[in-house]
C-alpha atoms as a PDB file:
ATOM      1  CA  UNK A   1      17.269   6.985  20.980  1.00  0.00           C
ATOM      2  CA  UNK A   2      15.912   3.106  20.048  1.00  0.00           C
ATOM      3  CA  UNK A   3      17.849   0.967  18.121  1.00  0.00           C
ATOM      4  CA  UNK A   4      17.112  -0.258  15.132  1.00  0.00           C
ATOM      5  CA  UNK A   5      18.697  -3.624  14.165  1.00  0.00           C
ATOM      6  CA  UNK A   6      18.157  -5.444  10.837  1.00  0.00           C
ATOM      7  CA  UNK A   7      15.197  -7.843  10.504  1.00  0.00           C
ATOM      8  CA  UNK A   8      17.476 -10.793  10.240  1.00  0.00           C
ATOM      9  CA  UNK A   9      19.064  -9.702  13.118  1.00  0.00           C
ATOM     10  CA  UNK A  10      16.056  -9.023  15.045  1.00  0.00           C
ATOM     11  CA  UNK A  11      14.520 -12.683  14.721  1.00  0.00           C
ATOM     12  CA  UNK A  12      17.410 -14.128  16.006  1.00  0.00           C
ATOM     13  CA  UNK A  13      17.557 -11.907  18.743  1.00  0.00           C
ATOM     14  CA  UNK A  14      13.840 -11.564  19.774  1.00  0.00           C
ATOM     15  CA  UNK A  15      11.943 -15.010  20.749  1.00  0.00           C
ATOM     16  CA  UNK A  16       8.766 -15.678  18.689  1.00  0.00           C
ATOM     17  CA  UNK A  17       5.816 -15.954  21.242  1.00  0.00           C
ATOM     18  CA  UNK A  18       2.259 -17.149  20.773  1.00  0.00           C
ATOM     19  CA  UNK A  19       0.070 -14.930  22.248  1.00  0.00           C
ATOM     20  CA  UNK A  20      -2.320 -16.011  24.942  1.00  0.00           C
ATOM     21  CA  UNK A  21      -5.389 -13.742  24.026  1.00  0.00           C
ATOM     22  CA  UNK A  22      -5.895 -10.985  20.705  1.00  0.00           C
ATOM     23  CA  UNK A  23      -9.237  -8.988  21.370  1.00  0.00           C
ATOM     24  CA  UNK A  24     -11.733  -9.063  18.541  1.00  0.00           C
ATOM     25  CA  UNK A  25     -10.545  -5.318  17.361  1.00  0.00           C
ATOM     26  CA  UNK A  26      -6.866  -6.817  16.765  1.00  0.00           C
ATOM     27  CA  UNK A  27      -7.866 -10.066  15.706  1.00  0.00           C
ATOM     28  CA  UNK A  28      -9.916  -7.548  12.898  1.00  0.00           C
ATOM     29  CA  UNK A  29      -6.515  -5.861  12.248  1.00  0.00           C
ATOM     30  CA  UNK A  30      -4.393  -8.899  12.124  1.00  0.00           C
ATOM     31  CA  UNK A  31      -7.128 -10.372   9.364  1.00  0.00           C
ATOM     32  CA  UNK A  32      -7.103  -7.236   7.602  1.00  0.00           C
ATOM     33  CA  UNK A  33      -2.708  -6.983   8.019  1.00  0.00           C
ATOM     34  CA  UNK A  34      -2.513 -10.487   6.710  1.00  0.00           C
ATOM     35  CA  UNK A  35      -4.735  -9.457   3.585  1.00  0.00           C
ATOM     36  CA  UNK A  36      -2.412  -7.439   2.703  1.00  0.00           C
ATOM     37  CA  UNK A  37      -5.054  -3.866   3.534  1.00  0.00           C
ATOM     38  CA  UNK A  38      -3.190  -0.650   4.321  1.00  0.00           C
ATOM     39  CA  UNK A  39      -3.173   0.766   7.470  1.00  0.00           C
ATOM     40  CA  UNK A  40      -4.684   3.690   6.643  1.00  0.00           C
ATOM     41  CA  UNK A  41      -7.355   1.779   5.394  1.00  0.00           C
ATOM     42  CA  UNK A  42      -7.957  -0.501   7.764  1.00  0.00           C
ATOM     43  CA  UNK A  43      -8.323   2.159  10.247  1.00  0.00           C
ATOM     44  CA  UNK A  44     -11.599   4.088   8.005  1.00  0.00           C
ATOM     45  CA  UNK A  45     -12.919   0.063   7.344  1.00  0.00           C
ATOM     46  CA  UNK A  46     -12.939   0.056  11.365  1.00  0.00           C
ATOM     47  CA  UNK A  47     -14.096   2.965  12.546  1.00  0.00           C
ATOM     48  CA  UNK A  48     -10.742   3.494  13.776  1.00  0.00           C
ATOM     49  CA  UNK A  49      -7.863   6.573  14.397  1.00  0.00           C
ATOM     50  CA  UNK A  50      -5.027   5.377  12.273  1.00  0.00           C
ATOM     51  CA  UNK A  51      -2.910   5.971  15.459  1.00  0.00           C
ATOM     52  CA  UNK A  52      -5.082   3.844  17.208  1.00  0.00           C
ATOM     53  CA  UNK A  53      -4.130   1.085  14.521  1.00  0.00           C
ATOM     54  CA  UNK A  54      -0.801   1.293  14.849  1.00  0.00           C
ATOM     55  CA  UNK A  55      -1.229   0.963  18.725  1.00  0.00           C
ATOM     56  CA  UNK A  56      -2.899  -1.949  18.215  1.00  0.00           C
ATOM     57  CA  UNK A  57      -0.387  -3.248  15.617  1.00  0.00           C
ATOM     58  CA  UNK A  58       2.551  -2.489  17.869  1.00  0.00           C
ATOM     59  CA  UNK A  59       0.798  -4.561  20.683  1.00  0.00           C
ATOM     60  CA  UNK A  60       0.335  -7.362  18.307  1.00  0.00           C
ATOM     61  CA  UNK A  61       4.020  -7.360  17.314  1.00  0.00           C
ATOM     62  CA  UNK A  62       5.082  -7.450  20.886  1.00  0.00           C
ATOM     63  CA  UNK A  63       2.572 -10.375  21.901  1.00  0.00           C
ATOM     64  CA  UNK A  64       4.288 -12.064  18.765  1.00  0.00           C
ATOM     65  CA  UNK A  65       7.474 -11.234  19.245  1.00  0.00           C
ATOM     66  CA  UNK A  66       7.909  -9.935  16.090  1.00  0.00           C
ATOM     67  CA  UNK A  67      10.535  -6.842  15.221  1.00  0.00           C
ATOM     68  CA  UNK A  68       8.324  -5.367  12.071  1.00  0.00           C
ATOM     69  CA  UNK A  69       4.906  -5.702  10.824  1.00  0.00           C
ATOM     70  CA  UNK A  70       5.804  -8.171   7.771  1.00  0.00           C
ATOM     71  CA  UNK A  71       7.197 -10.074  10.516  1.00  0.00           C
ATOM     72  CA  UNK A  72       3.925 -10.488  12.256  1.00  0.00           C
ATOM     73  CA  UNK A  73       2.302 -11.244   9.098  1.00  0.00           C
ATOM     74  CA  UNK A  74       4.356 -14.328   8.604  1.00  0.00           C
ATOM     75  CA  UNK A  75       4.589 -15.512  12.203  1.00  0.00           C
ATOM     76  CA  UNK A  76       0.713 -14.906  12.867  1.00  0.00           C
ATOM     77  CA  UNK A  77       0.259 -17.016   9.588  1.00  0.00           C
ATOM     78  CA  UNK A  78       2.863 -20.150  10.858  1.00  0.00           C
ATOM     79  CA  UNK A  79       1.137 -20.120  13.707  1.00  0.00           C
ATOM     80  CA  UNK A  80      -2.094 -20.767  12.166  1.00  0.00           C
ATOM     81  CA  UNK A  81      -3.676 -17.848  12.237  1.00  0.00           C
ATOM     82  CA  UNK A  82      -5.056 -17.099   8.212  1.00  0.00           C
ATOM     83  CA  UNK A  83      -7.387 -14.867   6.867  1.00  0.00           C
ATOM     84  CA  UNK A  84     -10.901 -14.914   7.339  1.00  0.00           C
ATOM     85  CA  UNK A  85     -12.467 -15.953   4.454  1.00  0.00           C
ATOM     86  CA  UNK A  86     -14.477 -12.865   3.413  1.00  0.00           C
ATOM     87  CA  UNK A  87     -18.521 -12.788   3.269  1.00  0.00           C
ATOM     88  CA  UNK A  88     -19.891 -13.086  -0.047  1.00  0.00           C
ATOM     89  CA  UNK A  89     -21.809 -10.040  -1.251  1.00  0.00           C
ATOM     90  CA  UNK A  90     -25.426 -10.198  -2.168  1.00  0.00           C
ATOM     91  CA  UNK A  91     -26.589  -8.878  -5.763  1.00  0.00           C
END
């Protein structure tokens, strides 16, 4: 059975890593994650299973190091990874 440890806990113990390469579908998700977009949502926006999101989302939180998805969010963002500013819609 996996171990759960709190997030404060879980920094300390788990390095924060940069990762050497995101593919353009996670690089999508991690956009989408940092916006703030459900999961569920970000799946139907991609075309994607929502199991297949959270596959992707667990990879992402290993290549960061990170022990939770809010996590990610914040270390992706310190990094320098931001949000995509989105298109503008034509009338």
């Amino acid at each position: 059975m996996p171990v759960v440890l709190p997030a404060s806990l879980a920094e300390r113990l788990l390095p924060e890593r940069t990762p050497t390469t995101v593919t353009p579908v996670q690089a999508g998700i991690l956009d989408r994650l940092i916006r703030g977009t459900p999961q569920g949502v970000i799946a139907e926006g991609l075309g994607l299973g929502r199991r297949t999101v959270e596959r992707h989302i667990a990879t992402l939180r290993d290549q960061y190091g990170a022990p939770t998805t809010a996590v990610l969010v914040e270390r992706a963002a310190r990094l320098g990874y931001h949000a995509r500013p989105r298109p503008k819609r034509r009338p």
